[in-house]
N, C-alpha and C. Protein backbone atom coordinates (compact mmCIF):
# COMPACT_ATOMS: atom_id res chain seq x y z
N UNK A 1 0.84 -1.19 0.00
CA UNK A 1 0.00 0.00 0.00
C UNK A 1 0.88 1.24 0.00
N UNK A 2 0.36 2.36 -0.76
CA UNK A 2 1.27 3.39 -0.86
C UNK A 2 0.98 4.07 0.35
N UNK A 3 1.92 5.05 0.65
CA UNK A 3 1.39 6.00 1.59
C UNK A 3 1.07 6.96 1.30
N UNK A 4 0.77 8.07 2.19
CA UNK A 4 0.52 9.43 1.46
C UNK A 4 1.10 10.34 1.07
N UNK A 5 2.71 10.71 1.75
CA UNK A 5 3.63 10.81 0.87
C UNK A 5 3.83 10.57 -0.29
N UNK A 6 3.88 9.12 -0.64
CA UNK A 6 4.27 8.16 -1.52
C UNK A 6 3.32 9.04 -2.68
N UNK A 7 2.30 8.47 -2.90
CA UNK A 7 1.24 9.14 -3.44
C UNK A 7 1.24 11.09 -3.56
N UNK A 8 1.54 11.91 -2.95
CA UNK A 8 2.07 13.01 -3.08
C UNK A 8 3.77 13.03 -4.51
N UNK A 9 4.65 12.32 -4.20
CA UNK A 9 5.58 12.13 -4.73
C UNK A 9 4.97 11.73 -6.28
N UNK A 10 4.28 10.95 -6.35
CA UNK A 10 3.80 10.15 -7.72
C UNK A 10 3.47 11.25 -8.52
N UNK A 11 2.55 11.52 -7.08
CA UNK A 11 1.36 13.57 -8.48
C UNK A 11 2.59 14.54 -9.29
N UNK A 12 3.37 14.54 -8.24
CA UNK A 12 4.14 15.42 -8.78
C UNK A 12 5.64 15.30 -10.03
N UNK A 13 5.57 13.94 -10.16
CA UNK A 13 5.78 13.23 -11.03
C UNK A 13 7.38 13.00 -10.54
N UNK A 14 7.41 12.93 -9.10
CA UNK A 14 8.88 12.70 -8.68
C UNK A 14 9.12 11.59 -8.77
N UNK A 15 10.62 10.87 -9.06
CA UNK A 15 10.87 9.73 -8.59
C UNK A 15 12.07 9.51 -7.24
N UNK A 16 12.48 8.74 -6.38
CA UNK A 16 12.82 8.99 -5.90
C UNK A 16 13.97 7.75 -5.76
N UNK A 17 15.17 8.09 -5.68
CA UNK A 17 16.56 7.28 -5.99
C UNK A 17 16.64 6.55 -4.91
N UNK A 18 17.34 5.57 -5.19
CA UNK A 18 17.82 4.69 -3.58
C UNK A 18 18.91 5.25 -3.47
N UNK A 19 18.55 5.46 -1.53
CA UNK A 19 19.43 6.33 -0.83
C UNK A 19 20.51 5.70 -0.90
N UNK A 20 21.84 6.76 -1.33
CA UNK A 20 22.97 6.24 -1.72
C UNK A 20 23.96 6.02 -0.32
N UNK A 21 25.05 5.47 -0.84
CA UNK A 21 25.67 4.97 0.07
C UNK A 21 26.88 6.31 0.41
N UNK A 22 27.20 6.83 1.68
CA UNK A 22 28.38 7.47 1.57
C UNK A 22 29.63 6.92 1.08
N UNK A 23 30.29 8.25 1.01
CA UNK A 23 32.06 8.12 -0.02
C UNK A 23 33.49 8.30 0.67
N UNK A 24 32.41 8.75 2.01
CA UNK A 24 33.47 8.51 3.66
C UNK A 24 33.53 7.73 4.28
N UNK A 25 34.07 8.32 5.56
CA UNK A 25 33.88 7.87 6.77
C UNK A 25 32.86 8.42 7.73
N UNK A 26 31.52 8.12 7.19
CA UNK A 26 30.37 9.07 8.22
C UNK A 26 29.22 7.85 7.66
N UNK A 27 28.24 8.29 8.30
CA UNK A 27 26.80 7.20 8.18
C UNK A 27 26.08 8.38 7.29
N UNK A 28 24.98 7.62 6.67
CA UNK A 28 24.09 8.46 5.79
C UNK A 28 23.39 9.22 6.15
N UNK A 29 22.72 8.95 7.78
CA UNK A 29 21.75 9.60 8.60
C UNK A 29 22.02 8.98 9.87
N UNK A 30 21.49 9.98 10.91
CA UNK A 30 21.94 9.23 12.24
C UNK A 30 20.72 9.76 13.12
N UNK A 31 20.28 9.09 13.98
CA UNK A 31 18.54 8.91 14.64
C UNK A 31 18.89 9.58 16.09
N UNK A 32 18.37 10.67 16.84
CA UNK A 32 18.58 10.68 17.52
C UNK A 32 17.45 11.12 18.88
N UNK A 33 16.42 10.26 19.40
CA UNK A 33 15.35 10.71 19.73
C UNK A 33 14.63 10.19 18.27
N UNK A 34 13.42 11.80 18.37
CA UNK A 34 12.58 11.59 17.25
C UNK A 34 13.36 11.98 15.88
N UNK A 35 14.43 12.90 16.14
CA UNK A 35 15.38 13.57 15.00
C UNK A 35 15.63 12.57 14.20
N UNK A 36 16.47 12.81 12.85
CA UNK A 36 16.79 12.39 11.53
C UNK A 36 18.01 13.39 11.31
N UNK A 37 19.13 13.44 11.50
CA UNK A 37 19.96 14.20 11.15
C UNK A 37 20.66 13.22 9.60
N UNK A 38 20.29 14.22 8.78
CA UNK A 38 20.74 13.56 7.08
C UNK A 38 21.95 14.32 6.83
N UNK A 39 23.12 13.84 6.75
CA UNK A 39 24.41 13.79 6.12
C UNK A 39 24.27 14.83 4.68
N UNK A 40 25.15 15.90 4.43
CA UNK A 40 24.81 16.33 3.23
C UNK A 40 24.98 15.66 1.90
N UNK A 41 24.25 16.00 1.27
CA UNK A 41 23.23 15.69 0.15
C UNK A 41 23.93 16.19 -1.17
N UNK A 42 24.30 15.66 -2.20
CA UNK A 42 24.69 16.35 -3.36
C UNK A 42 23.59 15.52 -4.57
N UNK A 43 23.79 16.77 -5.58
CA UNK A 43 22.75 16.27 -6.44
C UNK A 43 23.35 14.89 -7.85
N UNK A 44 23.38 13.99 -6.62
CA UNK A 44 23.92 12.94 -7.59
C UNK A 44 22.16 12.13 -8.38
N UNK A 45 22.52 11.25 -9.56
CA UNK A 45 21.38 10.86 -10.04
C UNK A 45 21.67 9.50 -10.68
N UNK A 46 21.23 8.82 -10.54
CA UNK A 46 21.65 7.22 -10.96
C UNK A 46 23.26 7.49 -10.95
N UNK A 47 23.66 7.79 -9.62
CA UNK A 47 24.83 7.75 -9.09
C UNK A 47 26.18 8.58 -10.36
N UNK A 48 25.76 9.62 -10.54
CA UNK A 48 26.47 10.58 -11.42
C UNK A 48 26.00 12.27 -10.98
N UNK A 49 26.78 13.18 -10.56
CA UNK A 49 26.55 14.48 -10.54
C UNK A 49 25.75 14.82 -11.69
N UNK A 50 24.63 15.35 -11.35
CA UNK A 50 23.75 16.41 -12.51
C UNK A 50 24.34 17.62 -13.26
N UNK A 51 25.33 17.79 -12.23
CA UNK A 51 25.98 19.29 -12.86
C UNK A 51 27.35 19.56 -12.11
N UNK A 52 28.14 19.96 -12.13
CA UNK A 52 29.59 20.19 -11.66
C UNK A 52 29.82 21.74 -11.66
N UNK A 53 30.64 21.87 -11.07
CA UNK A 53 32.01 23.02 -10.84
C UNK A 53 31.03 24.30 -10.17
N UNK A 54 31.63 25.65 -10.36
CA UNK A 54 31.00 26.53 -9.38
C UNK A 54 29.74 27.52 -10.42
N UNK A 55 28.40 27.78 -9.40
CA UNK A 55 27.46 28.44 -9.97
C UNK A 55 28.07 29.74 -10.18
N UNK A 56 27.71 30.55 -11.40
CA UNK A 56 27.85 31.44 -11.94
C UNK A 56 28.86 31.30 -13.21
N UNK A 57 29.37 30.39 -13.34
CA UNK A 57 30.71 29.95 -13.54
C UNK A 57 30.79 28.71 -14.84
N UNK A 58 31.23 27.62 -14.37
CA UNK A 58 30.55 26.07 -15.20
C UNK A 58 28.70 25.54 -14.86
N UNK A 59 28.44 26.20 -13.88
CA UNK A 59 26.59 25.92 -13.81
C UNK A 59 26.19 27.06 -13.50
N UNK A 60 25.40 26.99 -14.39
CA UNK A 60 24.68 28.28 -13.96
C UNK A 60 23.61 28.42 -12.90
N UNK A 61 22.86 29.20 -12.64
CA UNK A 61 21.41 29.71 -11.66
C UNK A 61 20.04 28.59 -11.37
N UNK A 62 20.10 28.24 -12.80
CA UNK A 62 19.06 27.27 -12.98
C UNK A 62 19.21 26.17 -12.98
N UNK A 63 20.20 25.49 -13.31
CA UNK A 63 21.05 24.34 -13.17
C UNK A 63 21.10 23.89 -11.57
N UNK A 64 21.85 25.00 -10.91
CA UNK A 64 21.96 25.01 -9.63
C UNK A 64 20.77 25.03 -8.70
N UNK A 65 19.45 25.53 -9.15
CA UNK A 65 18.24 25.49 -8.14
C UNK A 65 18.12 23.91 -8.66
N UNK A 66 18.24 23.38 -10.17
CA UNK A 66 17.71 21.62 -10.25
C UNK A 66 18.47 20.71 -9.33
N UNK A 67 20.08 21.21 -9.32
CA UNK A 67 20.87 20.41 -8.37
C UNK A 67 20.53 20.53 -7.00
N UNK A 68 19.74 21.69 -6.49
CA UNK A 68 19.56 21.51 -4.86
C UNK A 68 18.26 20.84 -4.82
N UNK A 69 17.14 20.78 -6.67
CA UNK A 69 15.87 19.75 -5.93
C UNK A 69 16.62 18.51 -5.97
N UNK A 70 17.65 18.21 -6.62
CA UNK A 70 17.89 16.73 -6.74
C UNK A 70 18.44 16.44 -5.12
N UNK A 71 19.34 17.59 -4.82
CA UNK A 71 19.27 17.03 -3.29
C UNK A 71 18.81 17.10 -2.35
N UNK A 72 17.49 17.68 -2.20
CA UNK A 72 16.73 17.27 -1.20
C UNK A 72 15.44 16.30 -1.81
N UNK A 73 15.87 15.64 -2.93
CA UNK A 73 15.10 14.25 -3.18
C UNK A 73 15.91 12.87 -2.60
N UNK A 74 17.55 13.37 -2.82
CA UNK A 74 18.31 12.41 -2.08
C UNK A 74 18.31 12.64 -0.43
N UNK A 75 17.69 13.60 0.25
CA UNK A 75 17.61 13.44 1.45
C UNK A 75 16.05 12.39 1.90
N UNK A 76 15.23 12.87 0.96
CA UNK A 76 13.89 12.32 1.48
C UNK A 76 14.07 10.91 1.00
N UNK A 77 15.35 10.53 0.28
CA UNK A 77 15.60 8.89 -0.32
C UNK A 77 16.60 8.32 1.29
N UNK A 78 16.94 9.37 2.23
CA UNK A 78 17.92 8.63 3.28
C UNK A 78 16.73 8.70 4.26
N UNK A 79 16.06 9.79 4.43
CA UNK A 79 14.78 9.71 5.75
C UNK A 79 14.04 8.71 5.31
N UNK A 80 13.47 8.17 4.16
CA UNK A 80 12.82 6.87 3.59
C UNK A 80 12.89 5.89 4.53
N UNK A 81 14.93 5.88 3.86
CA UNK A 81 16.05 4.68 4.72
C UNK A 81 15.86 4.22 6.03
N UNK A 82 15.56 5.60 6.62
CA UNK A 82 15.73 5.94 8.07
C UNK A 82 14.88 5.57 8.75
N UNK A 83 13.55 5.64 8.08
CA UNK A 83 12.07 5.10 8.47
C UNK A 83 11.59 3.53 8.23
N UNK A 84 12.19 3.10 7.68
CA UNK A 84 12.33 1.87 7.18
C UNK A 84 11.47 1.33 6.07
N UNK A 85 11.09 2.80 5.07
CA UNK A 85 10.18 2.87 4.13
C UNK A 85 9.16 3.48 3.78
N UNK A 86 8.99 4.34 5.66
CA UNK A 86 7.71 4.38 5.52
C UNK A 86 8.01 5.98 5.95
N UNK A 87 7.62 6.91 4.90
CA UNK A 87 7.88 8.24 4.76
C UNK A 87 6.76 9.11 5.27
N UNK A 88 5.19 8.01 5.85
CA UNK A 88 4.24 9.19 6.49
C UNK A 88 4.76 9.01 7.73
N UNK A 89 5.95 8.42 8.25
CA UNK A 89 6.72 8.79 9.66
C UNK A 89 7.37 10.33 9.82
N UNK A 90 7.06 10.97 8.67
CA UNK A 90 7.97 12.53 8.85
C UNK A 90 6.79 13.35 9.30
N UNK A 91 7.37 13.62 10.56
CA UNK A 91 6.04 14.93 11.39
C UNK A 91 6.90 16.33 10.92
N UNK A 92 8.04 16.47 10.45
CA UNK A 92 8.59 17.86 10.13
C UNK A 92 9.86 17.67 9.75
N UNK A 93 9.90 18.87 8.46
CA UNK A 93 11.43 19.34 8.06
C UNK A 93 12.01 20.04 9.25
N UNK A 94 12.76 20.29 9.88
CA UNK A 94 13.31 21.12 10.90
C UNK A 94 14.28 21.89 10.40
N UNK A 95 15.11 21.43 9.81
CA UNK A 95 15.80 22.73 9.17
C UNK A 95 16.85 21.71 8.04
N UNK A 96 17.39 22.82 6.89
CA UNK A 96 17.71 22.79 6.02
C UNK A 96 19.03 23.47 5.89
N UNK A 97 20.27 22.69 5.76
CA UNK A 97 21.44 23.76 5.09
C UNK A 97 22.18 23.32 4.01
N UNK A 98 22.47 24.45 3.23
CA UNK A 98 22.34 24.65 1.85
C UNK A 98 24.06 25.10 1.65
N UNK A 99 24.61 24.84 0.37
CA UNK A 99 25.78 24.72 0.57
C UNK A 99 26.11 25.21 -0.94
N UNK A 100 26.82 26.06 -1.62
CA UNK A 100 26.81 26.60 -2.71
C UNK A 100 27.83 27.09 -3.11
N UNK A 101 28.63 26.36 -3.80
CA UNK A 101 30.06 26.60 -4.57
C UNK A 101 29.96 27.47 -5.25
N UNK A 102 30.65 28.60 -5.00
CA UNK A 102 30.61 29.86 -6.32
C UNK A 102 32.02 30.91 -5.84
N UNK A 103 31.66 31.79 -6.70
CA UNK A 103 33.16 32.64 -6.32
C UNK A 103 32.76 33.57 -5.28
N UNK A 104 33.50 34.64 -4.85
CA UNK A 104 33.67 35.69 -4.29
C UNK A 104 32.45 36.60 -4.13
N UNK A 105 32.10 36.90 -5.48
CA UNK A 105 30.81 38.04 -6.00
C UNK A 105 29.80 37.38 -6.03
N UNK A 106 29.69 36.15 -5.95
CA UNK A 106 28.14 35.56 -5.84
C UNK A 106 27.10 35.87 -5.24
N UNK A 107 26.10 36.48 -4.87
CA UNK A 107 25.79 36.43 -3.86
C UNK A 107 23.94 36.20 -3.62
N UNK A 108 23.75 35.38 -4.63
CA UNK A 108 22.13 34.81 -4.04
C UNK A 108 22.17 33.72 -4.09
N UNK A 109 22.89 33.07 -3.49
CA UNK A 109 22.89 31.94 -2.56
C UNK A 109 21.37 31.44 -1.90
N UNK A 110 20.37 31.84 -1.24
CA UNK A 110 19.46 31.39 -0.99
C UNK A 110 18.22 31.06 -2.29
N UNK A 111 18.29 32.18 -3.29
CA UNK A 111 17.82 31.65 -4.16
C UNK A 111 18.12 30.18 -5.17
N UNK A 112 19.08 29.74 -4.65
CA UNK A 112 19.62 27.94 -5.30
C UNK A 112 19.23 27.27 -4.25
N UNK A 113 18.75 27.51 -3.18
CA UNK A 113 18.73 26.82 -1.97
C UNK A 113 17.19 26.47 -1.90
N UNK A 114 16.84 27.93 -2.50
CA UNK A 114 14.99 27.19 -2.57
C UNK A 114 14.86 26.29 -3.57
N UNK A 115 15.57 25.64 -4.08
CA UNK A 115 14.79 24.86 -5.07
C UNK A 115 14.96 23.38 -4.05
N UNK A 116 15.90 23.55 -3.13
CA UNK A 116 15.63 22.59 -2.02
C UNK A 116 14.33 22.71 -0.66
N UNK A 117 14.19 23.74 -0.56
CA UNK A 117 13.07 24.17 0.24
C UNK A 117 11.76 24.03 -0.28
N UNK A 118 11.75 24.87 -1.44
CA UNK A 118 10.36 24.56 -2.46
C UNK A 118 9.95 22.86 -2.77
N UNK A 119 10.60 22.15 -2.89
CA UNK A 119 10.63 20.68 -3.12
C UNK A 119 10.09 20.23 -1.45
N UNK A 120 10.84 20.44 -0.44
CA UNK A 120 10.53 19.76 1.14
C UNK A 120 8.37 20.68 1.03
N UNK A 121 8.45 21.54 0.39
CA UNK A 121 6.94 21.92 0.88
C UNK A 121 5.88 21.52 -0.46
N UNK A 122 6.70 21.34 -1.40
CA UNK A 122 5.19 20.46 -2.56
C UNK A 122 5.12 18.95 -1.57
N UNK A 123 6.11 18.68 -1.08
CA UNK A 123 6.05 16.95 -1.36
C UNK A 123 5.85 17.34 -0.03
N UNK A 124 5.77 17.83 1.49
CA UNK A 124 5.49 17.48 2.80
C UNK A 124 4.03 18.68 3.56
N UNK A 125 3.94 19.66 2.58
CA UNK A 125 2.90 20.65 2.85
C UNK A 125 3.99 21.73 4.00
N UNK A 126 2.53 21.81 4.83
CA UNK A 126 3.24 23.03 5.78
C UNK A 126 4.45 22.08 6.84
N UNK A 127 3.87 20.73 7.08
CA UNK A 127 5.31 20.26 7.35
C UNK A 127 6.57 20.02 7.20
N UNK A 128 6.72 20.74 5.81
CA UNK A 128 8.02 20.76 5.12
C UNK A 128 8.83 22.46 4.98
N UNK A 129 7.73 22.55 5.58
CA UNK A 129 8.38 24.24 6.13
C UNK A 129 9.22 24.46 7.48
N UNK A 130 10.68 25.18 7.43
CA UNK A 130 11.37 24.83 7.90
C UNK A 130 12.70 26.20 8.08
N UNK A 131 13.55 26.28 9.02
CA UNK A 131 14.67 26.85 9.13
C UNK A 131 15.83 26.77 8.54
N UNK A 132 16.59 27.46 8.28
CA UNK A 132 17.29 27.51 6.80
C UNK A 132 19.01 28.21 6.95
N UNK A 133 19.49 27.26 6.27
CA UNK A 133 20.81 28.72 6.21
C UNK A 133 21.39 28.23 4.45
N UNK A 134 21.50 28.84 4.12
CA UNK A 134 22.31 28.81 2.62
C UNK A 134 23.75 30.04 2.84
N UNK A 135 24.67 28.85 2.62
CA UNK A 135 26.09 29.14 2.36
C UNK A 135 26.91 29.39 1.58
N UNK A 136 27.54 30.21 1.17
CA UNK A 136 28.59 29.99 0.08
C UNK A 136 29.72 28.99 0.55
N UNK A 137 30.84 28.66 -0.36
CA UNK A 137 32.00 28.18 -0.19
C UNK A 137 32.65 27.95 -1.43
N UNK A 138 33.87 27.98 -1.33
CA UNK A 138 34.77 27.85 -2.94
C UNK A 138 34.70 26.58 -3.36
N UNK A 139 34.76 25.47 -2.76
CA UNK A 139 34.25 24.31 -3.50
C UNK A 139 33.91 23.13 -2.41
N UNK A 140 32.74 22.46 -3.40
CA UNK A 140 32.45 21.04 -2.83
C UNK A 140 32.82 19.72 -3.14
N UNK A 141 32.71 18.33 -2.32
CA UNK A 141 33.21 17.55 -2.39
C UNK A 141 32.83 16.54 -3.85
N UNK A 142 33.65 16.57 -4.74
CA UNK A 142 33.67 15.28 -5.97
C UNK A 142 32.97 16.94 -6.93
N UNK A 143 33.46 18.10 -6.48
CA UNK A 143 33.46 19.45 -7.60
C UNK A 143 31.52 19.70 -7.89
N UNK A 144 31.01 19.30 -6.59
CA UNK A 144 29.70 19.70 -6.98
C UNK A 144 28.95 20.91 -6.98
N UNK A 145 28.26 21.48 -7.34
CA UNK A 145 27.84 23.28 -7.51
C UNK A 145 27.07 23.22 -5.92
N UNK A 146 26.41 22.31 -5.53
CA UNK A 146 25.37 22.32 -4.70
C UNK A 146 25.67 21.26 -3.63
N UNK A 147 25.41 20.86 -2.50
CA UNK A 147 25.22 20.09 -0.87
C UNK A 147 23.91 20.43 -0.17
N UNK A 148 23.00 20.03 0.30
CA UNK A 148 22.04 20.48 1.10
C UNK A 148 22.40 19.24 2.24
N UNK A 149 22.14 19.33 3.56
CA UNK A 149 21.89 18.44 4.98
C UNK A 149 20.72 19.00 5.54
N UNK A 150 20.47 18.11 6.11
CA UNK A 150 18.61 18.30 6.34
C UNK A 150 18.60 17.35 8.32
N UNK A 151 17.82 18.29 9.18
CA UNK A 151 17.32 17.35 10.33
C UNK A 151 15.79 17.18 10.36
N UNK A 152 15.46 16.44 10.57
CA UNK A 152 13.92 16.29 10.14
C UNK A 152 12.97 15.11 11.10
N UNK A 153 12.14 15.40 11.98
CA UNK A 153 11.42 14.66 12.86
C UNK A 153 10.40 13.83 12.46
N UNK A 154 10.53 12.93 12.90
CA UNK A 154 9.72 11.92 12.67
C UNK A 154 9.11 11.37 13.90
N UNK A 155 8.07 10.53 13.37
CA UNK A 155 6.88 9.12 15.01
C UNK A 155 8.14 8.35 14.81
């Protein structure tokens, strides 16, 4: 039986990847209480970056809002994990941080970040509304434009 998530995800014509395995030394998500603390997130896709190097730069604006929905589809693919499938266990996004490779002069950073935020509220409603920080930095790990990490409560 689907759930209602599940069924939310379908309408919107998402699919959603199996939660990948980390490329460290860290766990994918770690439970603590009711929390979900999710490991950051890059916008990988049948296990290949969507887009590379720094926004403004080798990806551009729009590129970069698709790479932050792809990673907060790979977060709701580790809270899945975390739930043991069952995704109407998420009572709330709690917060969201956003991570954005670009140069010096960049500076709308939160606008690449909503395309990770906008995604947590089609697919969770007002429970996917949430606290936020979007970051710059000169680069991310395996040269990705985008990272999002997500804590998120669950039954």
């Amino acid at each position: 039986m689907t759930g209602k998530i599940e069924t939310r995800l379908n309408a919107l014509g998402l699919e959603l990847p199996e939660a990948s395995a980390p490329v460290a030394n860290y766990v994918p998500f770690a439970i603590a209480g009711s929390l979900v603390f999710i490991s950051g997130q890059l916008p990988l896709k049948d296990g290949k970056l969507l887009f590379t190097g720094k926004v403004g730069e080798a990806t551009t604006i729009d590129e970069a809002v698709l790479a932050a929905q792809q990673s907060a589809l790979n977060i709701i693919a580790q809270v899945k994990a975390a739930c043991n499938g069952d995704l109407d266990r998420v009572k709330r996004v709690v917060k969201l941080g956003g991570f954005v490779a670009a140069g010096a002069e960049f500076a709308v950073h939160p606008k690449i970040i909503n395309g990770a935020s906008d995604l947590m509220v089609e697919v969770f409603g007002d429970a996917g509304r949430h606290a936020r920080a979007a970051v710059g930095c000169p680069s991310l790990p395996l040269d990705a434009p985008v990272e999002v990490e997500a804590i998120i409560e669950i039954a």
